[in-house]
PDB file of N, CA and C in Angstrom:
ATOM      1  N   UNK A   1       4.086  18.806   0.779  1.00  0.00           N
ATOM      2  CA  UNK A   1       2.904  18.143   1.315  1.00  0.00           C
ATOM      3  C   UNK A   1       2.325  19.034   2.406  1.00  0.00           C
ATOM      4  N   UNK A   2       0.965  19.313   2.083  1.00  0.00           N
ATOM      5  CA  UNK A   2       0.327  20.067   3.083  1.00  0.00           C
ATOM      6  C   UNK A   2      -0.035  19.691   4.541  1.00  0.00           C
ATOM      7  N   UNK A   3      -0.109  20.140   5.655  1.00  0.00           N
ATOM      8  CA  UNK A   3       0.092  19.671   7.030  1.00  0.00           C
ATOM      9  C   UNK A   3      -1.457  18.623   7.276  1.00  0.00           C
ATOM     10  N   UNK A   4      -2.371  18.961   6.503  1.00  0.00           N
ATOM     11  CA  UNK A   4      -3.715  18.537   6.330  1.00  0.00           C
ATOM     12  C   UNK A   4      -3.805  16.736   5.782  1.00  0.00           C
ATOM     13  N   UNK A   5      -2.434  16.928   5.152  1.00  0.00           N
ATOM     14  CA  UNK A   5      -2.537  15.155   4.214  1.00  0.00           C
ATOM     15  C   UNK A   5      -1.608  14.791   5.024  1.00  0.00           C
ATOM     16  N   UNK A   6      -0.698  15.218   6.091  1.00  0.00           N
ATOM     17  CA  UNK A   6       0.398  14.824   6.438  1.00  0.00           C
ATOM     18  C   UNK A   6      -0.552  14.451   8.136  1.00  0.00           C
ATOM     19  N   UNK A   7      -1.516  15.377   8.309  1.00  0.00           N
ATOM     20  CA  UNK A   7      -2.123  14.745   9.785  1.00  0.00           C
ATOM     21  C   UNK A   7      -3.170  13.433   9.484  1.00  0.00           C
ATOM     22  N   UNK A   8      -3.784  13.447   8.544  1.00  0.00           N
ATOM     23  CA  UNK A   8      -4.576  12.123   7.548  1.00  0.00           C
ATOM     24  C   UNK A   8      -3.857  10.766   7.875  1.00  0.00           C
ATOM     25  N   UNK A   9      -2.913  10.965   6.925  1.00  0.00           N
ATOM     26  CA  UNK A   9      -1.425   9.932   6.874  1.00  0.00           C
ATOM     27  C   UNK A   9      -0.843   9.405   8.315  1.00  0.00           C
ATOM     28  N   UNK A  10      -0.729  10.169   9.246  1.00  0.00           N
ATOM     29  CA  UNK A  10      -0.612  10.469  10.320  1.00  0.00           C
ATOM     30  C   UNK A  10      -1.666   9.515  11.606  1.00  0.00           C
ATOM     31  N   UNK A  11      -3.016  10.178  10.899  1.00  0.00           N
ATOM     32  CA  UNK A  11      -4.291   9.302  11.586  1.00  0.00           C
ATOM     33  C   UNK A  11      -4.158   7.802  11.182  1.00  0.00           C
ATOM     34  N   UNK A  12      -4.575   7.509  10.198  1.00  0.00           N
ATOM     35  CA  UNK A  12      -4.643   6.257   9.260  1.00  0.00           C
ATOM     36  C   UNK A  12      -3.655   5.253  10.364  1.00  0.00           C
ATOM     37  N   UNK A  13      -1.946   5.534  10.174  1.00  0.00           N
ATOM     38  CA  UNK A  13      -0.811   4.519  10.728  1.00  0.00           C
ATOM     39  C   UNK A  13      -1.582   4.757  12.358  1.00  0.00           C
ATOM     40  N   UNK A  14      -1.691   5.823  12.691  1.00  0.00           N
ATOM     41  CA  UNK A  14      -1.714   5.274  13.984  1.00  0.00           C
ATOM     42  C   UNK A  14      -3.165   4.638  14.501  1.00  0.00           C
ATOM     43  N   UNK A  15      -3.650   4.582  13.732  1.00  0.00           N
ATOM     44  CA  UNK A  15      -4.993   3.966  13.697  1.00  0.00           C
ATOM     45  C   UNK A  15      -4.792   2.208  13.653  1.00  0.00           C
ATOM     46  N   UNK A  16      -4.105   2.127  13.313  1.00  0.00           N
ATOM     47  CA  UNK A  16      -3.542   0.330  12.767  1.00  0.00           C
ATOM     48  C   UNK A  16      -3.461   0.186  11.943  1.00  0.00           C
ATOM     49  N   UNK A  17      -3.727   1.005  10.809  1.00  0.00           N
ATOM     50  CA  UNK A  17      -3.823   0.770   9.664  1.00  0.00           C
ATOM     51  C   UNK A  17      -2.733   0.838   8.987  1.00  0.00           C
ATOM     52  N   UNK A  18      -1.821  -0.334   7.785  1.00  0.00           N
ATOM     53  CA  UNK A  18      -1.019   0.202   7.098  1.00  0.00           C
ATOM     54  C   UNK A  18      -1.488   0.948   6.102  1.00  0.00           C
ATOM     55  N   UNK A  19      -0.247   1.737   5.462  1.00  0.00           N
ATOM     56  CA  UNK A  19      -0.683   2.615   3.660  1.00  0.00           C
ATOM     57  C   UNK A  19       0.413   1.792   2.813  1.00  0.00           C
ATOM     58  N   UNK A  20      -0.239   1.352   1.866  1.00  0.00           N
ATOM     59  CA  UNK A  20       0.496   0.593   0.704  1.00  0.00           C
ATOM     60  C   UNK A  20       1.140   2.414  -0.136  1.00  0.00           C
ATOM     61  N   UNK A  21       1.953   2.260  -0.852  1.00  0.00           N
ATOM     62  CA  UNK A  21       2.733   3.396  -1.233  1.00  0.00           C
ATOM     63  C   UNK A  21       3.666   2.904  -2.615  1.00  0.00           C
ATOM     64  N   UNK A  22       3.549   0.882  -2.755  1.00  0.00           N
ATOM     65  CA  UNK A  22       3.884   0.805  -4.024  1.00  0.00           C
ATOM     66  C   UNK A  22       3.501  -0.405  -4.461  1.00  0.00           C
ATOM     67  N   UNK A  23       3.439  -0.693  -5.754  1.00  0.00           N
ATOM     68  CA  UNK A  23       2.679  -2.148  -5.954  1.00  0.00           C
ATOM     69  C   UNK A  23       3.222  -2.637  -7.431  1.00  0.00           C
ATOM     70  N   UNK A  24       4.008  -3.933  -7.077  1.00  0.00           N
ATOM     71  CA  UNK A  24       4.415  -4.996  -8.345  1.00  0.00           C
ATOM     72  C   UNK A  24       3.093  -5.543  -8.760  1.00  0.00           C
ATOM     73  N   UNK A  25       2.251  -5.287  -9.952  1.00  0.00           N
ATOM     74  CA  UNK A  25       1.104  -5.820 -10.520  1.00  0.00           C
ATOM     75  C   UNK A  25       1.512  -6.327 -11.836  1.00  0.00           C
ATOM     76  N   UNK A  26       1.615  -8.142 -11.596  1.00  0.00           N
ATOM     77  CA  UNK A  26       1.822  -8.668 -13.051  1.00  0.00           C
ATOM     78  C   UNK A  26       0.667  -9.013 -14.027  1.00  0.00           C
ATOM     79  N   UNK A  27       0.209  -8.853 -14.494  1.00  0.00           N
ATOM     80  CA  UNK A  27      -0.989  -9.395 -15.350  1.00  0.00           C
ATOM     81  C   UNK A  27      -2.333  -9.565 -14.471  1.00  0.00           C
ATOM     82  N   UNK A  28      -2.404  -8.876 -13.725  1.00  0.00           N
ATOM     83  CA  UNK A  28      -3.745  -8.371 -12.890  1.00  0.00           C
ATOM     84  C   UNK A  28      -3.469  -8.997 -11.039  1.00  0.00           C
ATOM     85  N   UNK A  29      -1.742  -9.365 -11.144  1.00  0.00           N
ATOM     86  CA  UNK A  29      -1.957 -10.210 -10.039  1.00  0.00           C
ATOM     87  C   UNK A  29      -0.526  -9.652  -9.163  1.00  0.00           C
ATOM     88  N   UNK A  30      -1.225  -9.081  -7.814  1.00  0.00           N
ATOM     89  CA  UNK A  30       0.024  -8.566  -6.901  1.00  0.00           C
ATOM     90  C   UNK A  30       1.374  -9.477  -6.654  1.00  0.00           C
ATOM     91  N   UNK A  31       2.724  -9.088  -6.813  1.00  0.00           N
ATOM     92  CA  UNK A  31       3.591  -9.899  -6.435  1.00  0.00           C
ATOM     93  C   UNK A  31       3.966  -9.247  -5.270  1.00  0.00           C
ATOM     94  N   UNK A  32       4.024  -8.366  -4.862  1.00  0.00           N
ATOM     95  CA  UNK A  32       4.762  -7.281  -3.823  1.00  0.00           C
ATOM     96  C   UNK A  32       4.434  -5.702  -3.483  1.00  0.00           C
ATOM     97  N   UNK A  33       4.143  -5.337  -2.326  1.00  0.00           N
ATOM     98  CA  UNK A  33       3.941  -4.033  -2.297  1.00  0.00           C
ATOM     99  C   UNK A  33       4.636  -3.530  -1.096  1.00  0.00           C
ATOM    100  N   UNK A  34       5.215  -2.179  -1.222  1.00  0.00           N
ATOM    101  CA  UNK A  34       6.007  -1.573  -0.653  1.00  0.00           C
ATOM    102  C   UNK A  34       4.538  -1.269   0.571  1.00  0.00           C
ATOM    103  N   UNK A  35       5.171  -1.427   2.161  1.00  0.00           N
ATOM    104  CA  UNK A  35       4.209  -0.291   2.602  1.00  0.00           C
ATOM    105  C   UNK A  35       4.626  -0.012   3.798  1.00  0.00           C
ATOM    106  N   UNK A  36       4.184   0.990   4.576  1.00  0.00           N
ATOM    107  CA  UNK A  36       4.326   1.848   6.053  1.00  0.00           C
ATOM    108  C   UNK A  36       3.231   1.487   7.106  1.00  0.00           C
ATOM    109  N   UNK A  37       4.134   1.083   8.292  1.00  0.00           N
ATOM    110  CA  UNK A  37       2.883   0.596   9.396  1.00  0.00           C
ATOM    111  C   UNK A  37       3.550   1.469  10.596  1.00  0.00           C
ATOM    112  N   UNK A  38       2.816   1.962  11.475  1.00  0.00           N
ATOM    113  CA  UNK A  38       3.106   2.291  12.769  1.00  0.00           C
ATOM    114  C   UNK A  38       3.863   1.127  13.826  1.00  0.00           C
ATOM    115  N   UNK A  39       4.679   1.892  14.210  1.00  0.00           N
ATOM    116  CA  UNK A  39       5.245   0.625  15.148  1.00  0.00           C
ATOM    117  C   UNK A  39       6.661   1.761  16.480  1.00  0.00           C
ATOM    118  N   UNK A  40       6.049   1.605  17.910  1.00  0.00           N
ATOM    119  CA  UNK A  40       6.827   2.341  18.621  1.00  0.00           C
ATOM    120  C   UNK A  40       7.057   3.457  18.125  1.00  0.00           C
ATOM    121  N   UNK A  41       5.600   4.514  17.467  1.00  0.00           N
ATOM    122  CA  UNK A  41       5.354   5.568  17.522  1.00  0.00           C
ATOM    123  C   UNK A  41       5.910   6.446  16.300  1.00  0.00           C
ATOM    124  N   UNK A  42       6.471   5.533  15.639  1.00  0.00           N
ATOM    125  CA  UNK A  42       7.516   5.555  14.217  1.00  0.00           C
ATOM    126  C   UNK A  42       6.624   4.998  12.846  1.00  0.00           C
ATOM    127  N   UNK A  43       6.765   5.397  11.605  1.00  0.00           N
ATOM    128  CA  UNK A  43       6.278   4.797  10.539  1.00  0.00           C
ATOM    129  C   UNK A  43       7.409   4.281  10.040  1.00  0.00           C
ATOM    130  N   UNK A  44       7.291   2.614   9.592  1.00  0.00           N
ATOM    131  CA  UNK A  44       8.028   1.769   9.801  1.00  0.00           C
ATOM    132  C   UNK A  44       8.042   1.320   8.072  1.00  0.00           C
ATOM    133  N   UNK A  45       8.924   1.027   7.322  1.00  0.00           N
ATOM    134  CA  UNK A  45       8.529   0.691   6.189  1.00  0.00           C
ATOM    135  C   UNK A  45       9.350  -0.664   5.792  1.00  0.00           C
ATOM    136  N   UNK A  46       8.075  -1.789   4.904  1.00  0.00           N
ATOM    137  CA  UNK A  46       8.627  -3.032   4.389  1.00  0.00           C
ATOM    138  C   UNK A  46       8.197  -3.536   3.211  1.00  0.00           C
ATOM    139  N   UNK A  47       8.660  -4.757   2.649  1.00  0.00           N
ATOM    140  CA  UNK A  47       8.112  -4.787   0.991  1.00  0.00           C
ATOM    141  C   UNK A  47       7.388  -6.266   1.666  1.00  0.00           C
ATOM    142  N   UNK A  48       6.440  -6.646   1.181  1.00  0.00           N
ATOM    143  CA  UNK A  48       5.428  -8.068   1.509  1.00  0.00           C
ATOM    144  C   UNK A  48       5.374  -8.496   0.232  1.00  0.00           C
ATOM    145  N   UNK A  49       4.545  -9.621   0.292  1.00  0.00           N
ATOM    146  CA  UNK A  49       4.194 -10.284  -0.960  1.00  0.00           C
ATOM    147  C   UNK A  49       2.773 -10.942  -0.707  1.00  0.00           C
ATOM    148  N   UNK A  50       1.896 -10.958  -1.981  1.00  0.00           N
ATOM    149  CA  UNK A  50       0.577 -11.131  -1.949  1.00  0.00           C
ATOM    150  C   UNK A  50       0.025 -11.777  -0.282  1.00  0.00           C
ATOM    151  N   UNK A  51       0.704 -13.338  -0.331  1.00  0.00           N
ATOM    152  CA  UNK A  51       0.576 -14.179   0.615  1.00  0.00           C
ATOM    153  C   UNK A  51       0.154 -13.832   1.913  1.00  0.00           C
ATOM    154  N   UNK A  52       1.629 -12.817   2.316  1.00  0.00           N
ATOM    155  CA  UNK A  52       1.692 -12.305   3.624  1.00  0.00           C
ATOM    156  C   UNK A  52       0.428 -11.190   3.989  1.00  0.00           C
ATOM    157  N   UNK A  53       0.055 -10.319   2.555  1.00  0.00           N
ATOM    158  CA  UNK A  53      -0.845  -9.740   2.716  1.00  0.00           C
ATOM    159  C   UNK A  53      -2.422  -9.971   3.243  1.00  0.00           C
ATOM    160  N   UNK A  54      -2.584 -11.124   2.234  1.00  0.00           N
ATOM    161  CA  UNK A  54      -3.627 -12.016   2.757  1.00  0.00           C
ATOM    162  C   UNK A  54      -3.539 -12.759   4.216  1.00  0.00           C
ATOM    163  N   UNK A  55      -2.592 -12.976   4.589  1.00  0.00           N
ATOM    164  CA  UNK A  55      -3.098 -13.592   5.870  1.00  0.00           C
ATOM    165  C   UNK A  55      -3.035 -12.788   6.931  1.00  0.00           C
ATOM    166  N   UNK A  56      -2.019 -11.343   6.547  1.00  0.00           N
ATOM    167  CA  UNK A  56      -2.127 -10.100   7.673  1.00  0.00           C
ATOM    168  C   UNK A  56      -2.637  -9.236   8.067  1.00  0.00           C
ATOM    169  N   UNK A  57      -4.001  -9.442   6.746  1.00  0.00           N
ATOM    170  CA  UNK A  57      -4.775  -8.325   6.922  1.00  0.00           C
ATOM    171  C   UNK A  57      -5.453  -7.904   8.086  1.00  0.00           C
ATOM    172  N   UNK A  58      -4.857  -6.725   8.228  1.00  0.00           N
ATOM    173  CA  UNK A  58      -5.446  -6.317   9.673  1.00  0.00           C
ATOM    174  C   UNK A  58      -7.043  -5.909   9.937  1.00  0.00           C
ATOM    175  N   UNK A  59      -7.781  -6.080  11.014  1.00  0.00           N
ATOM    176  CA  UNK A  59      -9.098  -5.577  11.696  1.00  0.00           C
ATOM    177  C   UNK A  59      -9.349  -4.350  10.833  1.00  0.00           C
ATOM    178  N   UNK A  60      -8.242  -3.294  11.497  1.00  0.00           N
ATOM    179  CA  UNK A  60      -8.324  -2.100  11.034  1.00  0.00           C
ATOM    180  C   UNK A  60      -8.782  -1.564   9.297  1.00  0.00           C
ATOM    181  N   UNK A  61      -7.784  -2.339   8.797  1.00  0.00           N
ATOM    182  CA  UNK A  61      -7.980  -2.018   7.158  1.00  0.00           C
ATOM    183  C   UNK A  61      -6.827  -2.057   6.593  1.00  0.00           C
ATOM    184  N   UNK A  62      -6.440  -1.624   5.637  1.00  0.00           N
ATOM    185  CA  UNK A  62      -4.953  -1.113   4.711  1.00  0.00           C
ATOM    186  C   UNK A  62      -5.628  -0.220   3.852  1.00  0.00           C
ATOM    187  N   UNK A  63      -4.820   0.590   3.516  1.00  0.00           N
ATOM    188  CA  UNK A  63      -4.917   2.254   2.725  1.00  0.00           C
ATOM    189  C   UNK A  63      -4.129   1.679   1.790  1.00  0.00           C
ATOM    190  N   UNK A  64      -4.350   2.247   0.478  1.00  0.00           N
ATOM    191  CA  UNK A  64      -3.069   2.816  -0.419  1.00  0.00           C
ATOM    192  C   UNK A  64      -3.285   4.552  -0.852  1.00  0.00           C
ATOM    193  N   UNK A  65      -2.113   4.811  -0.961  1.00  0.00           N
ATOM    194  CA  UNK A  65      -1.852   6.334  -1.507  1.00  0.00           C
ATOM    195  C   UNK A  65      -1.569   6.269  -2.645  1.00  0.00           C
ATOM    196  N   UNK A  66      -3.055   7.144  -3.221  1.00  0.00           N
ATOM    197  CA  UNK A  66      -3.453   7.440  -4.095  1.00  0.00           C
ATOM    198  C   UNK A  66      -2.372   8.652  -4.933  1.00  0.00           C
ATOM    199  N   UNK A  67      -2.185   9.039  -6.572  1.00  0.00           N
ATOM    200  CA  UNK A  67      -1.237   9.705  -6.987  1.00  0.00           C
ATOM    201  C   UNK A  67      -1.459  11.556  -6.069  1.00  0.00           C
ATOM    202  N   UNK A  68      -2.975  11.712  -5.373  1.00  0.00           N
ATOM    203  CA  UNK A  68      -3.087  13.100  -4.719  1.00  0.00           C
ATOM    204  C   UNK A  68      -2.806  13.022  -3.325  1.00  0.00           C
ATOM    205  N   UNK A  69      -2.015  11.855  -2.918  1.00  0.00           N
ATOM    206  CA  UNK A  69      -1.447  11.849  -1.813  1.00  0.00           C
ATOM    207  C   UNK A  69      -2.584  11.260  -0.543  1.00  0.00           C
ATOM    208  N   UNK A  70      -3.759  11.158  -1.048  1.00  0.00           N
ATOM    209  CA  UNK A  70      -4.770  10.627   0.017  1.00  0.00           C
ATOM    210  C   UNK A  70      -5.097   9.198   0.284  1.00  0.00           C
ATOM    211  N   UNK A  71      -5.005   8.768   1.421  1.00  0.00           N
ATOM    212  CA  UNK A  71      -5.194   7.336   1.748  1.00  0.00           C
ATOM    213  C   UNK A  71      -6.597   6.846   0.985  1.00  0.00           C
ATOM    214  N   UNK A  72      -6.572   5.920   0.622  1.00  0.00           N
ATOM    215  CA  UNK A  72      -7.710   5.385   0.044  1.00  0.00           C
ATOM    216  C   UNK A  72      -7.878   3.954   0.186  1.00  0.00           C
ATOM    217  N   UNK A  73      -9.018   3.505   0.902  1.00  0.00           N
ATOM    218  CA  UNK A  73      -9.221   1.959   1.175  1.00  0.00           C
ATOM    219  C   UNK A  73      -8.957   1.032   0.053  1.00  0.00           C
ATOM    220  N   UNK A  74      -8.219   0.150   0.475  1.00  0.00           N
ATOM    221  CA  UNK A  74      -8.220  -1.594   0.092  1.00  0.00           C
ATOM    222  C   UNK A  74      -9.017  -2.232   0.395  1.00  0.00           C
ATOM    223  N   UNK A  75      -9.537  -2.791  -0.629  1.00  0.00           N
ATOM    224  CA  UNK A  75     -10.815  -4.224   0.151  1.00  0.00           C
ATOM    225  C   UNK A  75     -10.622  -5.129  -0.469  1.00  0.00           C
ATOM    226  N   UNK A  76     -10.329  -6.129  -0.181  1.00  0.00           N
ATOM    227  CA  UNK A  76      -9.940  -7.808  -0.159  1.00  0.00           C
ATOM    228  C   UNK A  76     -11.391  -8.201  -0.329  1.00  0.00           C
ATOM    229  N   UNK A  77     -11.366  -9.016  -1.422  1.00  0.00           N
ATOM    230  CA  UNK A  77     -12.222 -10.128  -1.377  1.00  0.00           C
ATOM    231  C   UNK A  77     -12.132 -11.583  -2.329  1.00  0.00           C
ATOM    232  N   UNK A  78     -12.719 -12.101  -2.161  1.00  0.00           N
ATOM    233  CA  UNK A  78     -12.359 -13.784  -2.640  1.00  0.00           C
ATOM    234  C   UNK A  78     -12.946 -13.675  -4.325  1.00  0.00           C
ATOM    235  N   UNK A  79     -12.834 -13.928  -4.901  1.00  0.00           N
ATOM    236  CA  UNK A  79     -12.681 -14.490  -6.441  1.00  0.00           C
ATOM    237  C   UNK A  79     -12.895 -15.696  -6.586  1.00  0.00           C
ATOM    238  N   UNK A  80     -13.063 -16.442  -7.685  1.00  0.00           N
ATOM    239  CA  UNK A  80     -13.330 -17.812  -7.785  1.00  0.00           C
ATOM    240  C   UNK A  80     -12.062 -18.469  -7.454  1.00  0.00           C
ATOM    241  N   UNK A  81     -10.312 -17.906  -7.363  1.00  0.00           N
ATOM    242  CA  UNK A  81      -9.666 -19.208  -7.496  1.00  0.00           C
ATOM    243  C   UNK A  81      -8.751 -18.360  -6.564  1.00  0.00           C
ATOM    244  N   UNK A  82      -9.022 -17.011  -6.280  1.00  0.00           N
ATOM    245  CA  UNK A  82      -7.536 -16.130  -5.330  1.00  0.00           C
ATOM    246  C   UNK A  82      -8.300 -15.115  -4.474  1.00  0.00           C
ATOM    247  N   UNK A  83      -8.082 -14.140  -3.604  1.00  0.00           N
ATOM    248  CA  UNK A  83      -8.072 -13.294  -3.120  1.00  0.00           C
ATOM    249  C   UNK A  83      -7.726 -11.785  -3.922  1.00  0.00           C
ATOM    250  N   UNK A  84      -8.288 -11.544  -4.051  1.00  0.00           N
ATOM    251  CA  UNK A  84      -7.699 -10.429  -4.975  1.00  0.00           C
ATOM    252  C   UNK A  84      -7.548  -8.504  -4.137  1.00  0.00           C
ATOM    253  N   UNK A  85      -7.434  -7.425  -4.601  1.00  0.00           N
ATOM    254  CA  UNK A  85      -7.376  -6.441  -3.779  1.00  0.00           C
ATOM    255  C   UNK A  85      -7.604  -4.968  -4.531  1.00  0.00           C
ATOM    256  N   UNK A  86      -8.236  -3.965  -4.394  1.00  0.00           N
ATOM    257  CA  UNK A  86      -9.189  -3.055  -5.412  1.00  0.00           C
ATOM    258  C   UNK A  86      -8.897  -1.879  -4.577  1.00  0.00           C
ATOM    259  N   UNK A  87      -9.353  -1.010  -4.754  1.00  0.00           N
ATOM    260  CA  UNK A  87      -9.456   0.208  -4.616  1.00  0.00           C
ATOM    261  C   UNK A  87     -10.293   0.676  -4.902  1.00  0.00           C
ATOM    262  N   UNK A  88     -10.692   0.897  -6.238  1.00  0.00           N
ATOM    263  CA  UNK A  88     -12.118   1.273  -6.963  1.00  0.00           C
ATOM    264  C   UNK A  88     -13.275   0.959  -7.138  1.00  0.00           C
ATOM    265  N   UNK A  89     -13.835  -0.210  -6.393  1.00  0.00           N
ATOM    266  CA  UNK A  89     -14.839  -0.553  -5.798  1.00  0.00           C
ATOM    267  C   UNK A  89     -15.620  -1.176  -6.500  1.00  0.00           C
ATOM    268  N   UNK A  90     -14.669  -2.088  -8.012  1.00  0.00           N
ATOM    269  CA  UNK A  90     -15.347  -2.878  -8.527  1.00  0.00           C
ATOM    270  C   UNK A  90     -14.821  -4.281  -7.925  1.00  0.00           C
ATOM    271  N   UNK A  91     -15.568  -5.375  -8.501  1.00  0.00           N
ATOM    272  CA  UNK A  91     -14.994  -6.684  -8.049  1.00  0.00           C
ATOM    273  C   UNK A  91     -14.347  -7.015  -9.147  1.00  0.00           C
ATOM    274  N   UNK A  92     -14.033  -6.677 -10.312  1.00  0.00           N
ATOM    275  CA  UNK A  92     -12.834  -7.477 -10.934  1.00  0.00           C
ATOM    276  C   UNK A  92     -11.892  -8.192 -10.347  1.00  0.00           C
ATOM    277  N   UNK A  93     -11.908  -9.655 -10.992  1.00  0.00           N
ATOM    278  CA  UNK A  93     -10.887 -10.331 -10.627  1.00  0.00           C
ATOM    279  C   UNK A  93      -9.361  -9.883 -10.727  1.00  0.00           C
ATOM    280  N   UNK A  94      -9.073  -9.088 -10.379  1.00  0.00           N
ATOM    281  CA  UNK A  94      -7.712  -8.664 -11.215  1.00  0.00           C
ATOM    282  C   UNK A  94      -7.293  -7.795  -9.873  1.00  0.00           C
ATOM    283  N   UNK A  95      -5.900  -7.485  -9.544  1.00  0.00           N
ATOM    284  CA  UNK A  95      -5.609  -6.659  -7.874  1.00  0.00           C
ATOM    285  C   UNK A  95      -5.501  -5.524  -8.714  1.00  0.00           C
ATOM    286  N   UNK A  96      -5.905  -4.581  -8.318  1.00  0.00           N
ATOM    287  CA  UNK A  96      -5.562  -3.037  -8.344  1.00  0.00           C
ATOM    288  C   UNK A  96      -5.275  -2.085  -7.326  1.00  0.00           C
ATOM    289  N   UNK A  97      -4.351  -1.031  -7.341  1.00  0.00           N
ATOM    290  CA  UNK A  97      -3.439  -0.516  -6.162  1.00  0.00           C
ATOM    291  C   UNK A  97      -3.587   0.844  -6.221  1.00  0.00           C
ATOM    292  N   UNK A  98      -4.759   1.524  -7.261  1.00  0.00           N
ATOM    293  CA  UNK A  98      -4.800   2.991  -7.454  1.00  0.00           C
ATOM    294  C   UNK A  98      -3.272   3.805  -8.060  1.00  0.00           C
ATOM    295  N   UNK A  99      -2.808   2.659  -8.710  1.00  0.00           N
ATOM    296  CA  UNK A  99      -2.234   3.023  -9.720  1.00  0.00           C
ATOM    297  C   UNK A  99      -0.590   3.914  -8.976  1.00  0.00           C
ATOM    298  N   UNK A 100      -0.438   3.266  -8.176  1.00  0.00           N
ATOM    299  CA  UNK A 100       0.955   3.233  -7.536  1.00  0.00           C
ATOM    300  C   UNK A 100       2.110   2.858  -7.786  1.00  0.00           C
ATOM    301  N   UNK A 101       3.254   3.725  -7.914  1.00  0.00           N
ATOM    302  CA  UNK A 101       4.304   3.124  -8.280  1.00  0.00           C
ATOM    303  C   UNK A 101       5.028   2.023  -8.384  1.00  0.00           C
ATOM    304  N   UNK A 102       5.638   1.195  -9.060  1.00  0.00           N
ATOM    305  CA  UNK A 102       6.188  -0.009  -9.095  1.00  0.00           C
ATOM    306  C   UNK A 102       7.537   0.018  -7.405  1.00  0.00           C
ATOM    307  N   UNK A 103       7.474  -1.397  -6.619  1.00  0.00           N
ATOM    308  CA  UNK A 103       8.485  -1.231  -5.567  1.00  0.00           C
ATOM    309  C   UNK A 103       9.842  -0.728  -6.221  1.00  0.00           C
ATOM    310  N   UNK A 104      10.339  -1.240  -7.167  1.00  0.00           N
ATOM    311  CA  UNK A 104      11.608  -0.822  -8.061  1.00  0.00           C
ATOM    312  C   UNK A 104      11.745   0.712  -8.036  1.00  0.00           C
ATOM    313  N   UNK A 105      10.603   1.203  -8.342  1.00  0.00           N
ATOM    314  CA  UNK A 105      10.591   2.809  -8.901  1.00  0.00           C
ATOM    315  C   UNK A 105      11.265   3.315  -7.316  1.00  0.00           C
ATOM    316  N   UNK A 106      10.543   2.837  -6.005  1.00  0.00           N
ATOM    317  CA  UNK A 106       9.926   3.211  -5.412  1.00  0.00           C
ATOM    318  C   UNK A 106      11.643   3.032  -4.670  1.00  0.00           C
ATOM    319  N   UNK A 107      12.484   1.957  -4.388  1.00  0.00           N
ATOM    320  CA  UNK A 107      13.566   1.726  -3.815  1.00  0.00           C
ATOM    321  C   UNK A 107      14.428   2.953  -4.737  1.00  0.00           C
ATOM    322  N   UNK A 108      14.320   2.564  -6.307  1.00  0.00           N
ATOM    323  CA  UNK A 108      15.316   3.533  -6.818  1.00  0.00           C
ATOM    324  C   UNK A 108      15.179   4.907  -5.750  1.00  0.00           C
ATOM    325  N   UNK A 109      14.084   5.937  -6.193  1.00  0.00           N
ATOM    326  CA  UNK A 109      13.444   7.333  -4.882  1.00  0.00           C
ATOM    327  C   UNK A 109      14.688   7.094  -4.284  1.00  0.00           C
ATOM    328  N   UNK A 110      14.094   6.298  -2.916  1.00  0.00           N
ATOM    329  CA  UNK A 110      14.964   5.859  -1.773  1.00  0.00           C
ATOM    330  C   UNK A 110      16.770   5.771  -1.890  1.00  0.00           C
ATOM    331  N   UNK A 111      17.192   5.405  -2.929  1.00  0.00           N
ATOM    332  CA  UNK A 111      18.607   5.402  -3.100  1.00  0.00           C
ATOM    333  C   UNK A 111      18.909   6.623  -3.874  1.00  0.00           C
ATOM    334  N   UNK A 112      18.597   7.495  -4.625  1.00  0.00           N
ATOM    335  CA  UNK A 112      18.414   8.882  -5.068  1.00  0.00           C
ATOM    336  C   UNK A 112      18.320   9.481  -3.597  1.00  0.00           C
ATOM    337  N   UNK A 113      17.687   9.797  -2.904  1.00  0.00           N
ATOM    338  CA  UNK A 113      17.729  10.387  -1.465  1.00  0.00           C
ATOM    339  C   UNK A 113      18.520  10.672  -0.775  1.00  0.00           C
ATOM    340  N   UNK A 114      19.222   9.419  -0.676  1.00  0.00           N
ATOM    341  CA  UNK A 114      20.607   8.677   0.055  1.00  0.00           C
ATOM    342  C   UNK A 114      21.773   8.982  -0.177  1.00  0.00           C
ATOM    343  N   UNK A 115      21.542   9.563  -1.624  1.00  0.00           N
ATOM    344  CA  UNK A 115      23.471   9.913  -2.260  1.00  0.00           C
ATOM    345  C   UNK A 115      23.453  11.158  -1.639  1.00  0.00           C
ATOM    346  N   UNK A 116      25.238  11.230  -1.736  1.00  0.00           N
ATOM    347  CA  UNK A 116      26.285  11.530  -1.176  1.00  0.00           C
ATOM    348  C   UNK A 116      26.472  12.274  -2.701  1.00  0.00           C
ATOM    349  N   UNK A 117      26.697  13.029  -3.174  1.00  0.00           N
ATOM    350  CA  UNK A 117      27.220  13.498  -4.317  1.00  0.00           C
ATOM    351  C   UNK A 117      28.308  14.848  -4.291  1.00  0.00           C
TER     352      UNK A 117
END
C-alpha cells in the first residue's frame, strides 16, 4: 500500500469518519459490516449490524474501501419500508458496499495473520 492511500485512510478515521472494510449482504439487505473508527489516536476495529448502523450514523459520514483501496462515501437514505446504504449513487432499494468482502472472509484474513506455524 502506497504512503498516498495510507495518508487518505489516515485522513478519513481521523476525521470522524468510520471505513466499512466488509459487508454481510443478504438478498439486497445488510446484516453486518466489519469496520475501523478512530478512537485514542488508534484505528479501532468492530463488526455492527444494520440497526446499529442506522442509528450511529455519524455527522461526519462513513467510507467504505473500495477493491483499489480508496475510501468511498456511503449515503443512507430512506426507501419505502427500510433505510438502505449505496455507494454508487443510485437509489436502489437494495444496500450496496462497493463490493467488499464478506465479514467471514474478512475474520478468516485476520486468523491467517495470527498463526503461529
Amino acid at each position: 500500500m502506497n504512503g498516498k492511500m495510507i495518508e487518505k485512510l489516515s485522513a478519513v478515521l481521523k476525521g470522524g469518519s468510520p471505513i466499512i472494510t466488509a459487508a454481510d449482504v443478504k438478498h439486497g439487505v445488510m446484516e453486518q459490516v466489519q469496520l475501523y473508527f478512530e478512537a485514542d489516536g488508534e484505528a479501532v476495529m468492530d463488526v455492527i449490524n444494520k440497526d446499529d448502523l442506522v442509528q450511529n450514523f455519524p455527522d461526519e459520514g462513513v467510507y467504505v474501501l473500495n477493491k483499489n483501496g480508496n475510501p468511498v462515501k456511503l449515503v443512507m437514505f430512506e426507501g419505502e419500508e427500510d433505510m438502505y446504504f449505496r455507494t454508487d449513487g443510485s437509489t436502489e432499494e437494495a444496500d450496496e458496499f462497493a463490493d467488499v468482502p464478506s465479514v467471514t472472509f474478512m475474520n478468516a484474513v485476520e486468523a491467517i495473520s495470527m498463526m503461529k506455524l
